[in-house]
PDB file of N, CA and C in Angstrom:
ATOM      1  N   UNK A   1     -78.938 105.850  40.081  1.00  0.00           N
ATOM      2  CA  UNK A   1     -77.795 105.777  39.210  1.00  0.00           C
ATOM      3  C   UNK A   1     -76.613 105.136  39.941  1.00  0.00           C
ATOM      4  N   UNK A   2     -76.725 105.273  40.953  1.00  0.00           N
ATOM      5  CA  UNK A   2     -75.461 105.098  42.180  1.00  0.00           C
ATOM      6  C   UNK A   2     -75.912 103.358  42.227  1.00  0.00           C
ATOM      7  N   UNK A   3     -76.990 102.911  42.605  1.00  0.00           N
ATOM      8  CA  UNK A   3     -76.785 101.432  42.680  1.00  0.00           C
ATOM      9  C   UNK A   3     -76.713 100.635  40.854  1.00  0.00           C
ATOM     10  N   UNK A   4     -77.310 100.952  39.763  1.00  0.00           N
ATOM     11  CA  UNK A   4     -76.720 100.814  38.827  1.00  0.00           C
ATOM     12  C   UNK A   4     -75.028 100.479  38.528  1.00  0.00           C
ATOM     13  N   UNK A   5     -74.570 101.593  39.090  1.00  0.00           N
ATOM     14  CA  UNK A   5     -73.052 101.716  38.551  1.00  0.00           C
ATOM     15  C   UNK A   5     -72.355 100.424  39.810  1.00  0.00           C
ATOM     16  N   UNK A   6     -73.003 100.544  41.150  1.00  0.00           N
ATOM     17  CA  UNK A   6     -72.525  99.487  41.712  1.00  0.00           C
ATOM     18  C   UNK A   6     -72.238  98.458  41.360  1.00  0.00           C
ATOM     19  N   UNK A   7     -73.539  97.949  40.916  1.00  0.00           N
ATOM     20  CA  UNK A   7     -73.791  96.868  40.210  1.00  0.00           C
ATOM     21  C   UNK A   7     -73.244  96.536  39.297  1.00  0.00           C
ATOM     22  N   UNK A   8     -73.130  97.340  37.964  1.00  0.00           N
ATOM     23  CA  UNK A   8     -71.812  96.909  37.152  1.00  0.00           C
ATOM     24  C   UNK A   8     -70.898  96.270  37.501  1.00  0.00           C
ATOM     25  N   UNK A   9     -70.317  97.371  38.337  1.00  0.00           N
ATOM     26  CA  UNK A   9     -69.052  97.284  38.822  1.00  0.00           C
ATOM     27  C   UNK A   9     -68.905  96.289  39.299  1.00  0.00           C
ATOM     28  N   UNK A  10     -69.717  95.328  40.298  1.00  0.00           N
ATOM     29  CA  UNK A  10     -69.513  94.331  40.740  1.00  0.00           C
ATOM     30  C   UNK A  10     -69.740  93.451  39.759  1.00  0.00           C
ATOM     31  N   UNK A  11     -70.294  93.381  38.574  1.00  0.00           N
ATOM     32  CA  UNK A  11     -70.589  92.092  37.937  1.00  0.00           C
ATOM     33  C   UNK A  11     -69.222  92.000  36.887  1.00  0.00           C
ATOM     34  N   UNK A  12     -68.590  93.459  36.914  1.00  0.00           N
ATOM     35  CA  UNK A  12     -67.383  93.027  36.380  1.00  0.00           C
ATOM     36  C   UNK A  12     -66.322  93.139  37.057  1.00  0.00           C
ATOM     37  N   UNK A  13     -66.274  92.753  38.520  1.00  0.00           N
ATOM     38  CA  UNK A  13     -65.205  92.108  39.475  1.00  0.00           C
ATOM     39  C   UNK A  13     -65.361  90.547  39.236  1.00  0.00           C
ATOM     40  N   UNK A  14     -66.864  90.162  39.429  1.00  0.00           N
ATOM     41  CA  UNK A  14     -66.639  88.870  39.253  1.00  0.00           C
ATOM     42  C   UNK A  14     -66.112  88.386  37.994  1.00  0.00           C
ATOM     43  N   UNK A  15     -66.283  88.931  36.381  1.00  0.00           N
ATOM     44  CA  UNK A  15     -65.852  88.472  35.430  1.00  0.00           C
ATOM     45  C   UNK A  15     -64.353  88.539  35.375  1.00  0.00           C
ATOM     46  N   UNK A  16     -63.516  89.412  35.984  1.00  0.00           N
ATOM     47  CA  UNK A  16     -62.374  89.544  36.267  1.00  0.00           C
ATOM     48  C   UNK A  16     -61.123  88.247  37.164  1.00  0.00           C
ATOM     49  N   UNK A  17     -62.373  88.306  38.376  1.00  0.00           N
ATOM     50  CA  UNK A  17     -62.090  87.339  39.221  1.00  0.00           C
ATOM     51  C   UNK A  17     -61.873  86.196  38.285  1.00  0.00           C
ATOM     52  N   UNK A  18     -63.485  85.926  37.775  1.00  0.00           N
ATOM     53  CA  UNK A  18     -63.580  84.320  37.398  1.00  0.00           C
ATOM     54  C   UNK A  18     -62.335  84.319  35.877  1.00  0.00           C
ATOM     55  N   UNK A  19     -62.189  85.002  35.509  1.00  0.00           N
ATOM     56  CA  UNK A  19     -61.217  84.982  34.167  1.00  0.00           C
ATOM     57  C   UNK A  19     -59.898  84.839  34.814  1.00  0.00           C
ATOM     58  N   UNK A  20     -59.786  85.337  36.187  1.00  0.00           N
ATOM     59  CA  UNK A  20     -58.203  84.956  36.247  1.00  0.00           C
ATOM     60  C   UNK A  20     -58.025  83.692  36.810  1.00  0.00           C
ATOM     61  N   UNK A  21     -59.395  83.119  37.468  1.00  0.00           N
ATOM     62  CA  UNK A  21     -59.081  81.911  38.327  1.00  0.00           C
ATOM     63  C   UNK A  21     -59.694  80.658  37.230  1.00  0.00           C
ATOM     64  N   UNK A  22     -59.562  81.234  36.275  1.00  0.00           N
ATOM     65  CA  UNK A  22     -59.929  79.884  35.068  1.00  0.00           C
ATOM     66  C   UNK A  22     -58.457  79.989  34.352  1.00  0.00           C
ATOM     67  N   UNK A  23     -57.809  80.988  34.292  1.00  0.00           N
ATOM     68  CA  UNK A  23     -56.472  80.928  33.387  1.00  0.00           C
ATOM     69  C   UNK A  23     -55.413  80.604  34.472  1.00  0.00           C
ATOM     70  N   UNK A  24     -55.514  80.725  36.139  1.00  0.00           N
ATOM     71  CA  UNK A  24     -54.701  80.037  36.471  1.00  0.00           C
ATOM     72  C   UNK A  24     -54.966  78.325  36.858  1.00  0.00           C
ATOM     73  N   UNK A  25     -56.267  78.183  36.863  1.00  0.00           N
ATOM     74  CA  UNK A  25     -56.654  76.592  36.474  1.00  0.00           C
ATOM     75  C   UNK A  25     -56.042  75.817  35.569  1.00  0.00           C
ATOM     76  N   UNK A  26     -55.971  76.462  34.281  1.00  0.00           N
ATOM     77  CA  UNK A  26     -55.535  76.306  33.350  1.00  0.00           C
ATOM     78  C   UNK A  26     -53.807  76.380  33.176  1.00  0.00           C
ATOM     79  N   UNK A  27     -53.464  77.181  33.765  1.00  0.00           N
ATOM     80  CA  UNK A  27     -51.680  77.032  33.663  1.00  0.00           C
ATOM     81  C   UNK A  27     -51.152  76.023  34.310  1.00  0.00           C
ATOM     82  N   UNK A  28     -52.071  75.692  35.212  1.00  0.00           N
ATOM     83  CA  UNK A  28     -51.627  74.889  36.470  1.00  0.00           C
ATOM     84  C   UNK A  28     -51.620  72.954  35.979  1.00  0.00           C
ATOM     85  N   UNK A  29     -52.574  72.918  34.875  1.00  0.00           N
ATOM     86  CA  UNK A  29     -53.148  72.243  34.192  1.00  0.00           C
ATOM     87  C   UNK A  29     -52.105  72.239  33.223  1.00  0.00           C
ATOM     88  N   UNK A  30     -51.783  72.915  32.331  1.00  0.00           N
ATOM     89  CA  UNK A  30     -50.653  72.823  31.348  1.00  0.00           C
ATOM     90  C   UNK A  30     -49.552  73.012  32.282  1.00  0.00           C
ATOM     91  N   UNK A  31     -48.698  73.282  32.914  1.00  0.00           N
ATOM     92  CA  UNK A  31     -47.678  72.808  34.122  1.00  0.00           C
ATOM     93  C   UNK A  31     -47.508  71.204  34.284  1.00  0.00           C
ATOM     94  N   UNK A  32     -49.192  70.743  34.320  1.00  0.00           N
ATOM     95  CA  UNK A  32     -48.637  69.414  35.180  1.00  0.00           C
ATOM     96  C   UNK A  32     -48.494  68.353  33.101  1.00  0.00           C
ATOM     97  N   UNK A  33     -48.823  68.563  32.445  1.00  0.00           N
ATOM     98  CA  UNK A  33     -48.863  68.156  31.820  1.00  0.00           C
ATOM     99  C   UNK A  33     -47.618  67.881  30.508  1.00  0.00           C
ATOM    100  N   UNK A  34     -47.243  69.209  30.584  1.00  0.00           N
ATOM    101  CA  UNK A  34     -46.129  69.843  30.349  1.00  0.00           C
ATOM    102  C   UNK A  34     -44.778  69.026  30.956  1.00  0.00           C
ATOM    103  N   UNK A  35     -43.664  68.468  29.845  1.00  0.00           N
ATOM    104  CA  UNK A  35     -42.240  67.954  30.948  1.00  0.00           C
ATOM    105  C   UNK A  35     -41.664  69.594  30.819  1.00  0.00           C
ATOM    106  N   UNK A  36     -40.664  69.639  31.365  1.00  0.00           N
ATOM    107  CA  UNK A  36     -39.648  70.373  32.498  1.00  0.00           C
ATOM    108  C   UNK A  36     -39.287  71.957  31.365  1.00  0.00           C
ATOM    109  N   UNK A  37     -39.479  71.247  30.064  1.00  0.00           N
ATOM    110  CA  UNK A  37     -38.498  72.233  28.777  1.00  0.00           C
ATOM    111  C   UNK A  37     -40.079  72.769  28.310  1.00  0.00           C
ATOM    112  N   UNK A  38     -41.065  72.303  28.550  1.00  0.00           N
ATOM    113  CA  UNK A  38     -42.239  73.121  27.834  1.00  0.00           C
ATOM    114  C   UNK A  38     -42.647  74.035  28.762  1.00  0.00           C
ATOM    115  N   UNK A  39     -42.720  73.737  30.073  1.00  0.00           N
ATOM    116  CA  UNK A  39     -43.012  74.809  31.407  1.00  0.00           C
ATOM    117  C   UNK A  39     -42.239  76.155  30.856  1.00  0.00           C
ATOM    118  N   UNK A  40     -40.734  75.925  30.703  1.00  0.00           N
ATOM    119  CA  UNK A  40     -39.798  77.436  30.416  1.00  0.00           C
ATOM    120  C   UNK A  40     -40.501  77.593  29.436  1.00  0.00           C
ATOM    121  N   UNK A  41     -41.002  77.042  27.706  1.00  0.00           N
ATOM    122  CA  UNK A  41     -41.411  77.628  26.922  1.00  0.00           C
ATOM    123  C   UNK A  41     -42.637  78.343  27.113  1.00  0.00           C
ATOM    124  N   UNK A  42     -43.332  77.461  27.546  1.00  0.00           N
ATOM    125  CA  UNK A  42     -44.934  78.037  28.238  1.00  0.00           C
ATOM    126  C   UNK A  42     -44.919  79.694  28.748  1.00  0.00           C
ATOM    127  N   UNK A  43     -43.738  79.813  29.717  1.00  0.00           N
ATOM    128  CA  UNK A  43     -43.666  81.107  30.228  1.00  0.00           C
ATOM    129  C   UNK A  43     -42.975  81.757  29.724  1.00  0.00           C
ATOM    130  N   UNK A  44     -42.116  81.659  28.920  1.00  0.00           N
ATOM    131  CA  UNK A  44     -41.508  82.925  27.694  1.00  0.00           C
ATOM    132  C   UNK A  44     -42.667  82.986  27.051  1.00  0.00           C
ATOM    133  N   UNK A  45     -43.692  82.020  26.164  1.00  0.00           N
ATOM    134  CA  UNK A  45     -44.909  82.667  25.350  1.00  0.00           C
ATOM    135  C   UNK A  45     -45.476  83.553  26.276  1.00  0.00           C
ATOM    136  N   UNK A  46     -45.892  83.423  27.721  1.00  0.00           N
ATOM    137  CA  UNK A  46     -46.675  84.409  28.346  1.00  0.00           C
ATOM    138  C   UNK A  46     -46.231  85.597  28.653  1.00  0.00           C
ATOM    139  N   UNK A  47     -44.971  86.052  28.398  1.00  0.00           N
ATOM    140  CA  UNK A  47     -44.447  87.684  29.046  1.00  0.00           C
ATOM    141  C   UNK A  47     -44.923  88.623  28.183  1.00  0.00           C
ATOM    142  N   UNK A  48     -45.086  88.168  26.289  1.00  0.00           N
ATOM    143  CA  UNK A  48     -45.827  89.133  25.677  1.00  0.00           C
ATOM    144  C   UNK A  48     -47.073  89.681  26.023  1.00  0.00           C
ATOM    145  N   UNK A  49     -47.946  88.362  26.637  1.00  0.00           N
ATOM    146  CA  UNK A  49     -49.253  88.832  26.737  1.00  0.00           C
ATOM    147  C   UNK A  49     -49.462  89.463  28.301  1.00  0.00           C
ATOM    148  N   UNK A  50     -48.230  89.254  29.286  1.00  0.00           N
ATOM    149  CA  UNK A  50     -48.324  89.733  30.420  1.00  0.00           C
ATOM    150  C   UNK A  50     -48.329  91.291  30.485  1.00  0.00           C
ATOM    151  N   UNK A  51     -47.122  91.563  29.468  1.00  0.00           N
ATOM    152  CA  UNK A  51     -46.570  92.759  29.345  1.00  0.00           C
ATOM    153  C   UNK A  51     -47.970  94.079  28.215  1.00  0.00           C
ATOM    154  N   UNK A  52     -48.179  93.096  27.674  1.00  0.00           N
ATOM    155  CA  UNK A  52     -49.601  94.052  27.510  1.00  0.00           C
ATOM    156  C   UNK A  52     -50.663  94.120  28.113  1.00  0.00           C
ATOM    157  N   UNK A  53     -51.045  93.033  29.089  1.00  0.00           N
ATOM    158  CA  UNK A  53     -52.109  93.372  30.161  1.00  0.00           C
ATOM    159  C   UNK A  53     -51.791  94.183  31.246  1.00  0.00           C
ATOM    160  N   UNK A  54     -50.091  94.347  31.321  1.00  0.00           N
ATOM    161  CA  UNK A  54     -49.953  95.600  32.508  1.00  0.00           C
ATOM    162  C   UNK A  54     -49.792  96.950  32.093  1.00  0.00           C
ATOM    163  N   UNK A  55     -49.683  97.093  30.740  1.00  0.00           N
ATOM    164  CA  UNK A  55     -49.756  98.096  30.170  1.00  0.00           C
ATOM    165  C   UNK A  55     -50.669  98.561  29.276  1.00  0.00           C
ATOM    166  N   UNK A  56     -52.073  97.715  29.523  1.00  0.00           N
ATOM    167  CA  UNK A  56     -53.434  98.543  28.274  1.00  0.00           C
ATOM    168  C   UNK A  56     -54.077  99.143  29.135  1.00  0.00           C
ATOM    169  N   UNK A  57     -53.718  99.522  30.027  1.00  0.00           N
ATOM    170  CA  UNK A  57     -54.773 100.783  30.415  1.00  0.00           C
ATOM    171  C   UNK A  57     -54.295 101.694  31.371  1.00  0.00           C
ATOM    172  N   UNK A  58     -53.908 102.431  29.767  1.00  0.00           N
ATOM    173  CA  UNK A  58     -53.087 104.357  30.938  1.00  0.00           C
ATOM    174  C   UNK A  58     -53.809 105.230  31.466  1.00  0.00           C
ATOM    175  N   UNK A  59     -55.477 104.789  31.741  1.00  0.00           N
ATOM    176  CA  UNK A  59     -56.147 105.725  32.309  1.00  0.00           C
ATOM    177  C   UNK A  59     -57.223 106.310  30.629  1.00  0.00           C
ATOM    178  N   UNK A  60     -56.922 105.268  29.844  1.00  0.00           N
ATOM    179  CA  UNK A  60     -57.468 105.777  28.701  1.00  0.00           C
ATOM    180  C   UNK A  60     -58.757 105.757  28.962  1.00  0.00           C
ATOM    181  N   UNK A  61     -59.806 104.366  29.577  1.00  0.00           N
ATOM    182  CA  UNK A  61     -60.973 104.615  30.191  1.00  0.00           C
ATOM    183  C   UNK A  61     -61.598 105.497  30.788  1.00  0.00           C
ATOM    184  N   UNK A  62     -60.759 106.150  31.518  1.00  0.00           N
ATOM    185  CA  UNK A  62     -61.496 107.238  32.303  1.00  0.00           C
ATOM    186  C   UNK A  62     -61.485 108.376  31.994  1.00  0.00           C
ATOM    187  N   UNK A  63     -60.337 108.857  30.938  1.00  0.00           N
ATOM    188  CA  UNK A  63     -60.546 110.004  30.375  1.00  0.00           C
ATOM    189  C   UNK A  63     -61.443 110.178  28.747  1.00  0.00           C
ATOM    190  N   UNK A  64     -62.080 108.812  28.565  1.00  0.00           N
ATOM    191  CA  UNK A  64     -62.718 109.021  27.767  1.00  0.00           C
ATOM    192  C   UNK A  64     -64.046 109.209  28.413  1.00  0.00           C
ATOM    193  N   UNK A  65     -64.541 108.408  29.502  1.00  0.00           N
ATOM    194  CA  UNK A  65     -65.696 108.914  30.061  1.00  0.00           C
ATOM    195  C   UNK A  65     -65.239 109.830  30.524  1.00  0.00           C
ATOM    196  N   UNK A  66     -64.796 110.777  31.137  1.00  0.00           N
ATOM    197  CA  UNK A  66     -64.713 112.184  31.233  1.00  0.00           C
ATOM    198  C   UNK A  66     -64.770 113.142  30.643  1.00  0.00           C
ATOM    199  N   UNK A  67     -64.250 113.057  29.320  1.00  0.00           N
ATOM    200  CA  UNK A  67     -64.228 113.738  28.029  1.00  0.00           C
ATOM    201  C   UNK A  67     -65.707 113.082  27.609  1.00  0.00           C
ATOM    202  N   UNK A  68     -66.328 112.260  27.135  1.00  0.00           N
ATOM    203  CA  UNK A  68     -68.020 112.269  26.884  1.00  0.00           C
ATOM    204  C   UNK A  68     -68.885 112.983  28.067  1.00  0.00           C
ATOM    205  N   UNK A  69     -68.633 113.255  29.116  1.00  0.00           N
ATOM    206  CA  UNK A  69     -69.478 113.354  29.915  1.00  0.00           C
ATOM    207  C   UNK A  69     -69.561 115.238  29.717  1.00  0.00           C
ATOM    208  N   UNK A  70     -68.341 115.991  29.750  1.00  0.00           N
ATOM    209  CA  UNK A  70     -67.910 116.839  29.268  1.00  0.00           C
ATOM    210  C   UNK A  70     -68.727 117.426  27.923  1.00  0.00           C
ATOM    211  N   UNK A  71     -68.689 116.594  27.350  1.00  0.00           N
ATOM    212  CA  UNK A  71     -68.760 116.959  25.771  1.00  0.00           C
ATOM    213  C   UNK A  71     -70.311 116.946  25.889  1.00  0.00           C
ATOM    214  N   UNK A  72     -70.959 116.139  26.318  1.00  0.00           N
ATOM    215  CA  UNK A  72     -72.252 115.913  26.519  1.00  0.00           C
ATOM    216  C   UNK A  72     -73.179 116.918  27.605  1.00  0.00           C
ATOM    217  N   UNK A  73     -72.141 117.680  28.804  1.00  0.00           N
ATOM    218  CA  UNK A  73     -72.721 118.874  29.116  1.00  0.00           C
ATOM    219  C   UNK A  73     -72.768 120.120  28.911  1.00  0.00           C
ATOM    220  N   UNK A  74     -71.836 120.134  27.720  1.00  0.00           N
ATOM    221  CA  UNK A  74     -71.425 120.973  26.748  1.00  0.00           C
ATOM    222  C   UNK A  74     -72.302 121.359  25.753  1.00  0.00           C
ATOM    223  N   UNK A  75     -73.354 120.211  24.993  1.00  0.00           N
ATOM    224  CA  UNK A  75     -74.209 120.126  23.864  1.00  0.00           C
ATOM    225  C   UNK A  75     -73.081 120.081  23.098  1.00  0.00           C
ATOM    226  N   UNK A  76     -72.085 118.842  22.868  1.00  0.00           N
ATOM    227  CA  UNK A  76     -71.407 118.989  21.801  1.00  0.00           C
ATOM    228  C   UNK A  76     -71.304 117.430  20.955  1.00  0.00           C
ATOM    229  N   UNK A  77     -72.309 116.761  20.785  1.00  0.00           N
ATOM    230  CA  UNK A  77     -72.278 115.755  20.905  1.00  0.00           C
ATOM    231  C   UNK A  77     -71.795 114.746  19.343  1.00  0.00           C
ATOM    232  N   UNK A  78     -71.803 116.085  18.726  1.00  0.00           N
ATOM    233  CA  UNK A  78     -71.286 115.597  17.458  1.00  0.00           C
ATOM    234  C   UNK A  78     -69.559 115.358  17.547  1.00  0.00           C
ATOM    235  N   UNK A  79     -69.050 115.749  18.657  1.00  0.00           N
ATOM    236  CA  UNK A  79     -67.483 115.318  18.753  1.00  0.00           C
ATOM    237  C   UNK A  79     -67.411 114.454  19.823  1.00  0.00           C
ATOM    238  N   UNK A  80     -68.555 113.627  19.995  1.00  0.00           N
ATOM    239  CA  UNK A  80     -68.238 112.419  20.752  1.00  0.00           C
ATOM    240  C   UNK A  80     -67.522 111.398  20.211  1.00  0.00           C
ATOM    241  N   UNK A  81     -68.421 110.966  18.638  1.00  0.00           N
ATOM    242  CA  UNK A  81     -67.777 110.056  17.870  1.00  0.00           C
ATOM    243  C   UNK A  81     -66.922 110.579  17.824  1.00  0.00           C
ATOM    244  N   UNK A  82     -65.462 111.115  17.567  1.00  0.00           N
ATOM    245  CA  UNK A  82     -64.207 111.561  17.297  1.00  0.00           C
ATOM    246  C   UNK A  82     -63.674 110.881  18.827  1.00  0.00           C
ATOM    247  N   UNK A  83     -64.358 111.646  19.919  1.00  0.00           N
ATOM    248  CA  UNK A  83     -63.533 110.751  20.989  1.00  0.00           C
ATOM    249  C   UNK A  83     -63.413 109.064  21.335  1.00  0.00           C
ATOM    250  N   UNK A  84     -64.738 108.813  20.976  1.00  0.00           N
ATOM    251  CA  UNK A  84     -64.752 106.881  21.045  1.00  0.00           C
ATOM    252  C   UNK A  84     -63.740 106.357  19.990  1.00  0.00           C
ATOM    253  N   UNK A  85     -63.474 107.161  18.626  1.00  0.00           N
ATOM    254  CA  UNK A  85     -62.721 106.472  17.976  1.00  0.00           C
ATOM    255  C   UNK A  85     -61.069 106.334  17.925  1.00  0.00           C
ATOM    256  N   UNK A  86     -60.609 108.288  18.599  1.00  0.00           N
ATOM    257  CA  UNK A  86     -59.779 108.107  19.172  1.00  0.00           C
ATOM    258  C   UNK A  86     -58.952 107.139  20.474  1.00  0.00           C
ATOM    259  N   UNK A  87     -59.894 107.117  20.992  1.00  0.00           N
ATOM    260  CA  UNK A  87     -59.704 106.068  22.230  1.00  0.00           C
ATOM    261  C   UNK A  87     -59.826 104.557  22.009  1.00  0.00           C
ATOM    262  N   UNK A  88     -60.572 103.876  21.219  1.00  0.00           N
ATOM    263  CA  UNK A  88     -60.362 102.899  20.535  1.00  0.00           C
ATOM    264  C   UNK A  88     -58.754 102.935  19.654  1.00  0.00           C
ATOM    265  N   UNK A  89     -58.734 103.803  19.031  1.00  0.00           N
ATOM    266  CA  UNK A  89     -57.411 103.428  18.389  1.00  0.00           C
ATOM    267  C   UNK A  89     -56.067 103.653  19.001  1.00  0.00           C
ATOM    268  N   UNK A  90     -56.249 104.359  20.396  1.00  0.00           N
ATOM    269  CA  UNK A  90     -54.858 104.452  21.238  1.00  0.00           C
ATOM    270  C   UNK A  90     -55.041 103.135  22.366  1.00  0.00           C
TER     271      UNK A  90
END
């Protein structure tokens, strides 16, 4: 189970990795392309989406696997769905 979860884990460092080093390819790319007044616009559009990637995840991940894992050594498994959907919608 332990090299499983490794493994994940690493295959979603690299998707992480490679997603940020394709969107800064990409800025770097609209930068050069971009004159002087679209660069400032460019980066006022990005603070919305900055400001929600530093703030979507309050730990909601882990207390939902904690709470299933819980619930599941519990035999309670009919209030799992209630937790995936809660956590999806916060």
């Amino acid at each position: 189970m332990g090299k499983t979860s490794a493994t994940g884990s690493f295959h979603l460092l690299l998707g992480v990795a490679g997603s940020t080093i394709i969107m800064a390819i990409g800025t770097i790319a609209l930068g050069m392309l971009l004159p002087a007044e679209g660069v400032g616009l460019y980066g006022m559009a990005l603070i919305p989406a900055t400001m929600i990637n530093f703030f979507r995840d309050w730990g909601v991940n882990s207390a939902i696997t904690k709470q299933i894992a819980s619930l599941r050594g519990a035999n309670k498994d009919a209030e799992i769905h209630d937790v995936i959907v809660s956590g999806i919608v916060f």
